[in-house]
C-alpha atoms as a PDB file:
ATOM      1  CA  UNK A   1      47.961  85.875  67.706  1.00  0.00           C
ATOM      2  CA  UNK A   2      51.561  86.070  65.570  1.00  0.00           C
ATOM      3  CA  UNK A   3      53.906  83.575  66.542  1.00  0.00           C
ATOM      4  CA  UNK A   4      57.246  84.831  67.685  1.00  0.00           C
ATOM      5  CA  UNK A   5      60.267  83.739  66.993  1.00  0.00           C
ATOM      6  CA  UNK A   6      62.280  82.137  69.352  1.00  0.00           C
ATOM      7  CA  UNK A   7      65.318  83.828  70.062  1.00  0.00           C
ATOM      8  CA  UNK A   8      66.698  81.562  72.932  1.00  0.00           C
ATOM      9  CA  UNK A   9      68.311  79.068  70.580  1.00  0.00           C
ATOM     10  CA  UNK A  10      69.840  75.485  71.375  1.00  0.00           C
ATOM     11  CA  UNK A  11      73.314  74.870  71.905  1.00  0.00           C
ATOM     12  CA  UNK A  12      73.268  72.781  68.484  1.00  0.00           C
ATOM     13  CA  UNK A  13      71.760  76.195  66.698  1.00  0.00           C
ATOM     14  CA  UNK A  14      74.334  78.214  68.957  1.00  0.00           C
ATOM     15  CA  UNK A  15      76.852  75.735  67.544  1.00  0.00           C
ATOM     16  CA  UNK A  16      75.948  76.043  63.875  1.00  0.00           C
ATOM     17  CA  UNK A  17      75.137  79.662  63.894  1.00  0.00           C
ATOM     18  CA  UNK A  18      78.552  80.301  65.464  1.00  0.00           C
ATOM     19  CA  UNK A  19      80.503  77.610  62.971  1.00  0.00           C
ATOM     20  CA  UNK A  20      78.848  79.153  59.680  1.00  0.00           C
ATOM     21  CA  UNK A  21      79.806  82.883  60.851  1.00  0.00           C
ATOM     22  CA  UNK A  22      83.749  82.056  61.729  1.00  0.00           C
ATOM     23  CA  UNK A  23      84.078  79.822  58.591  1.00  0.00           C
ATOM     24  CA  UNK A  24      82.680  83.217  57.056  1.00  0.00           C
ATOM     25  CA  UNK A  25      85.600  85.506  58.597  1.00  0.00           C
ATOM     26  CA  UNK A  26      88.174  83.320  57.947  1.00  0.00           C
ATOM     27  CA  UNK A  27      87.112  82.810  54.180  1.00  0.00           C
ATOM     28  CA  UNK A  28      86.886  86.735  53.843  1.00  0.00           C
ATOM     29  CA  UNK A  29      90.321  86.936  55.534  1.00  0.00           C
ATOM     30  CA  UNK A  30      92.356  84.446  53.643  1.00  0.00           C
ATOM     31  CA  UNK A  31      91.272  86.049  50.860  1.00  0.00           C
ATOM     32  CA  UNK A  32      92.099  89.688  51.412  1.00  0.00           C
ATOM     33  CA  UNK A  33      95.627  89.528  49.997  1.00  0.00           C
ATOM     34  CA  UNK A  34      93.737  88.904  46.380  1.00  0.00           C
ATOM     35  CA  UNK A  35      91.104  91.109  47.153  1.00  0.00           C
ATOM     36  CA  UNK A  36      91.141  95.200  45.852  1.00  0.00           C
ATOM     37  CA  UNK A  37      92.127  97.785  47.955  1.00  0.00           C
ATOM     38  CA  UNK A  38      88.684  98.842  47.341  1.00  0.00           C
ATOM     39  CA  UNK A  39      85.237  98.351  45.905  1.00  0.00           C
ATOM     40  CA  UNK A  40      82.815 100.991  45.924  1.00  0.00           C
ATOM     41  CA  UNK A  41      81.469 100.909  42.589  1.00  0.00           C
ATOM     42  CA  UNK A  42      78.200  99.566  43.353  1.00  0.00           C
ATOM     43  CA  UNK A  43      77.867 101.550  46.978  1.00  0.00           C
ATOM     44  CA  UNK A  44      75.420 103.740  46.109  1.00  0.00           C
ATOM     45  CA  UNK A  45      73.336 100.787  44.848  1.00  0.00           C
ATOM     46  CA  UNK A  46      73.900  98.688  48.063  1.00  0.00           C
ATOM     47  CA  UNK A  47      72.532 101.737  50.213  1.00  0.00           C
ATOM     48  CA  UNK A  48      69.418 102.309  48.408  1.00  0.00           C
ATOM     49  CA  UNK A  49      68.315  98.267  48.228  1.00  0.00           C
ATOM     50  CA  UNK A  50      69.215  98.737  51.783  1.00  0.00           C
ATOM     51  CA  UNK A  51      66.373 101.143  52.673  1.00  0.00           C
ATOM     52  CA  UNK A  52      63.623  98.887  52.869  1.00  0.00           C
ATOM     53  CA  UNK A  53      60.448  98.401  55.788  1.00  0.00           C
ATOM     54  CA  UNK A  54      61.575  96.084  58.720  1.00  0.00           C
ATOM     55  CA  UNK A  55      60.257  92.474  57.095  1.00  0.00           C
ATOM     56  CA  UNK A  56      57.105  90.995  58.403  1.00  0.00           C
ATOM     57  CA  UNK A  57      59.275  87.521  58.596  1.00  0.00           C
ATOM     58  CA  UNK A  58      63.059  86.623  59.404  1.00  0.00           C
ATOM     59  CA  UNK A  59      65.240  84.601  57.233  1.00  0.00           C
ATOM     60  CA  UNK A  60      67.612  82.304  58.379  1.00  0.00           C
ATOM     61  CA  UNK A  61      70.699  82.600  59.456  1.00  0.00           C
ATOM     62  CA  UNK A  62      72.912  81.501  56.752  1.00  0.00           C
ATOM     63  CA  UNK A  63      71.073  83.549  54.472  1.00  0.00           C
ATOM     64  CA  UNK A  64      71.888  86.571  56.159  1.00  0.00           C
ATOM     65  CA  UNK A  65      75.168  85.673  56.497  1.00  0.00           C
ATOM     66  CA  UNK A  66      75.345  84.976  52.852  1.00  0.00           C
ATOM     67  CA  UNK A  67      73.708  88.466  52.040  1.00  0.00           C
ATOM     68  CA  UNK A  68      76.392  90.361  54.392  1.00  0.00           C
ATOM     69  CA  UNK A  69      79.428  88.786  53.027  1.00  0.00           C
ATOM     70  CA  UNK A  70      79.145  88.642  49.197  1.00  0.00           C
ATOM     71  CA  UNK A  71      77.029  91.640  48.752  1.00  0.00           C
ATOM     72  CA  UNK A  72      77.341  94.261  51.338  1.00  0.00           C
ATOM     73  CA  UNK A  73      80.733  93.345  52.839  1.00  0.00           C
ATOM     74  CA  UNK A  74      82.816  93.207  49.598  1.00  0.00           C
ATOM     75  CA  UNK A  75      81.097  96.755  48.957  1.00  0.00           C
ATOM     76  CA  UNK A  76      83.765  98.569  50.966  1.00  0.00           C
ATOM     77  CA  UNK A  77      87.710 100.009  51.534  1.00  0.00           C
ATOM     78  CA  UNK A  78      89.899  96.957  52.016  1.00  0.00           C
ATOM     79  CA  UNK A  79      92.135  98.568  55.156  1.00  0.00           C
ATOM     80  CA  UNK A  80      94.360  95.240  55.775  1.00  0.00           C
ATOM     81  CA  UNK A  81      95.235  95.831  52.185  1.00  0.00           C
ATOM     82  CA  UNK A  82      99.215  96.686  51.431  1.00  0.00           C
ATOM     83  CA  UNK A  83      98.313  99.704  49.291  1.00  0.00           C
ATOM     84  CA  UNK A  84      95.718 101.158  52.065  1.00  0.00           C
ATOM     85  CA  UNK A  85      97.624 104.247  53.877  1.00  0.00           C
ATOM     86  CA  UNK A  86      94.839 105.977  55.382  1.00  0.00           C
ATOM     87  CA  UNK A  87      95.525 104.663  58.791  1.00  0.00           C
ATOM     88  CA  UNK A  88      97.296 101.529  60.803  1.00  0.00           C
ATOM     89  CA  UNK A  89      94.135  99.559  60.717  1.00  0.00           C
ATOM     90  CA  UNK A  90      93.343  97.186  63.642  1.00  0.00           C
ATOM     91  CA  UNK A  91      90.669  95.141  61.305  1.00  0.00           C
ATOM     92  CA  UNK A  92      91.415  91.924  59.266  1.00  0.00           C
ATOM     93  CA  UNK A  93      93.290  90.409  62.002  1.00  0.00           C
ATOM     94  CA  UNK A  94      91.773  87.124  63.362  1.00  0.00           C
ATOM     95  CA  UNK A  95      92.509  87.610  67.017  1.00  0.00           C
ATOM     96  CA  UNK A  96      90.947  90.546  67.032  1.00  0.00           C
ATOM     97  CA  UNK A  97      87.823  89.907  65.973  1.00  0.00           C
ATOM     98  CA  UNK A  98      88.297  86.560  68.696  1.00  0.00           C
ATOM     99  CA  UNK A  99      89.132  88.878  71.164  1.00  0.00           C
ATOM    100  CA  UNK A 100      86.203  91.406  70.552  1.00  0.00           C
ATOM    101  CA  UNK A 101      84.051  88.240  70.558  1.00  0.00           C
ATOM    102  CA  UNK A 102      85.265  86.892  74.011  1.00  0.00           C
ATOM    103  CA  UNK A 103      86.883  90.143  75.684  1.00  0.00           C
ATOM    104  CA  UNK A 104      84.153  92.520  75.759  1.00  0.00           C
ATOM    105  CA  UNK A 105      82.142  91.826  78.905  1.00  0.00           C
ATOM    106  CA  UNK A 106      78.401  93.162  79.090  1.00  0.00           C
ATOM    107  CA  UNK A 107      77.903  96.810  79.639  1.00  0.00           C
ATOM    108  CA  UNK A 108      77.970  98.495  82.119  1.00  0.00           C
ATOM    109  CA  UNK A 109      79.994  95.149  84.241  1.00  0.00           C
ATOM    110  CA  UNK A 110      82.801  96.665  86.055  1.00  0.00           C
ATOM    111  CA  UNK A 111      85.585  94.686  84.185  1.00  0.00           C
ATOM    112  CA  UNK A 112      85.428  96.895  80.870  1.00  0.00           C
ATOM    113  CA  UNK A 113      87.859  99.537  82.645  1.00  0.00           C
ATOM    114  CA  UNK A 114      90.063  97.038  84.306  1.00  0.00           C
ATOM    115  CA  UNK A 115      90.369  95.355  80.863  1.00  0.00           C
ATOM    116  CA  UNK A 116      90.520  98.265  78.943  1.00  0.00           C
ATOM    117  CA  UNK A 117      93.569  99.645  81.067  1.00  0.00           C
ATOM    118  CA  UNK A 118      95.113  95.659  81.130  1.00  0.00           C
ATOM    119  CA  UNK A 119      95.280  96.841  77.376  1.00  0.00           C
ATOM    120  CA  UNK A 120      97.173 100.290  77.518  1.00  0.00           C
ATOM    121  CA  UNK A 121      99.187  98.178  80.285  1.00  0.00           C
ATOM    122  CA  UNK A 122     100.369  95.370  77.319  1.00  0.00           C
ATOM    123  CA  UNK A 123     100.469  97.993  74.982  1.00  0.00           C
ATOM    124  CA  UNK A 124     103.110  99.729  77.036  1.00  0.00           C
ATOM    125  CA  UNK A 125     104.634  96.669  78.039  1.00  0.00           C
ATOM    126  CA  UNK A 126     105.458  96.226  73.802  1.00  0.00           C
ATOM    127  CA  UNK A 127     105.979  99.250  72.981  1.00  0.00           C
ATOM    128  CA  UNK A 128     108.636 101.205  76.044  1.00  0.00           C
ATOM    129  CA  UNK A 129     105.980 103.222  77.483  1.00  0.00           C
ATOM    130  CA  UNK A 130     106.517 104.582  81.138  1.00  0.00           C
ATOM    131  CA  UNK A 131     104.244 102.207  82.792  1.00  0.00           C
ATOM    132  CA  UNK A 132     105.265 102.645  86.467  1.00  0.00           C
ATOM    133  CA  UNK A 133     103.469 105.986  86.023  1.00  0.00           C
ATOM    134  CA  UNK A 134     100.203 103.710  85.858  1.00  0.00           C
ATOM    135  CA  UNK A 135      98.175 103.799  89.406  1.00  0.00           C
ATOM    136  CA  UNK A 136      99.068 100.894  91.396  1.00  0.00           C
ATOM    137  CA  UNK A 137      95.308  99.696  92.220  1.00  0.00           C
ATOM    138  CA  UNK A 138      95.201  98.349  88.548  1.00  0.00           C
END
């Protein structure tokens, strides 16, 4: 019989796994004021080495990680950039990706309404909106 991997990792795997993927974001984003507004010279290429069999063995973490963020990630439209118009972007922006990490409770739990209105509730807090429109049970 195969062996299976083990996907219930220790905390000290947790730990590292987690340390080597935020040391990742925060490399890509300190870097996106030098980066180009885009890169999509070598998409079509990325695709097609992309369409592969599922492997018959994983590879390790880093190595993945490594993969996504100096050969598939830089292989795409650079929306924090100055020059990018296309839209206000809500990438690029640490807290956000912190918040999408912590914030976003399991699906289908009850709190992903009440946080996703505590949202439009901040938002119009910032921004003037008529919030005492809002229903009072939130």
């Amino acid at each position: 019989m195969k062996k299976v991997t083990d996907l219930e990792l220790s905390a000290e795997a947790m730990l590292r796994m987690g340390r080597s993927a935020v040391e990742a974001v925060v490399n890509h984003i300190i870097n996106l004021p030098e980066a180009p507004r885009s890169s999509l010279e070598n998409s079509l290429k990325i695709v097609r080495s992309l369409r592969e069999p599922s492997p018959e063995k994983g590879m390790n973490f880093e190595s993945l990680l490594d993969f996504l963020m100096n050969k598939v990630i830089p292989v795409s439209i650079n929306t924090p950039h100055p020059a990018y118009l296309g839209y206000i972007p809500g990438g690029g922006l640490y807290p956000s990706a912190v918040a999408d990490f912590l914030g976003v409770p399991e699906p289908g739990s009850p709190l992903q309404p009440r946080l996703g209105w505590k949202r439009m509730f901040w938002n119009g807090l910032l921004n003037g909106w008529a919030i005492h429109n809002l229903p009072a049970a939130y």
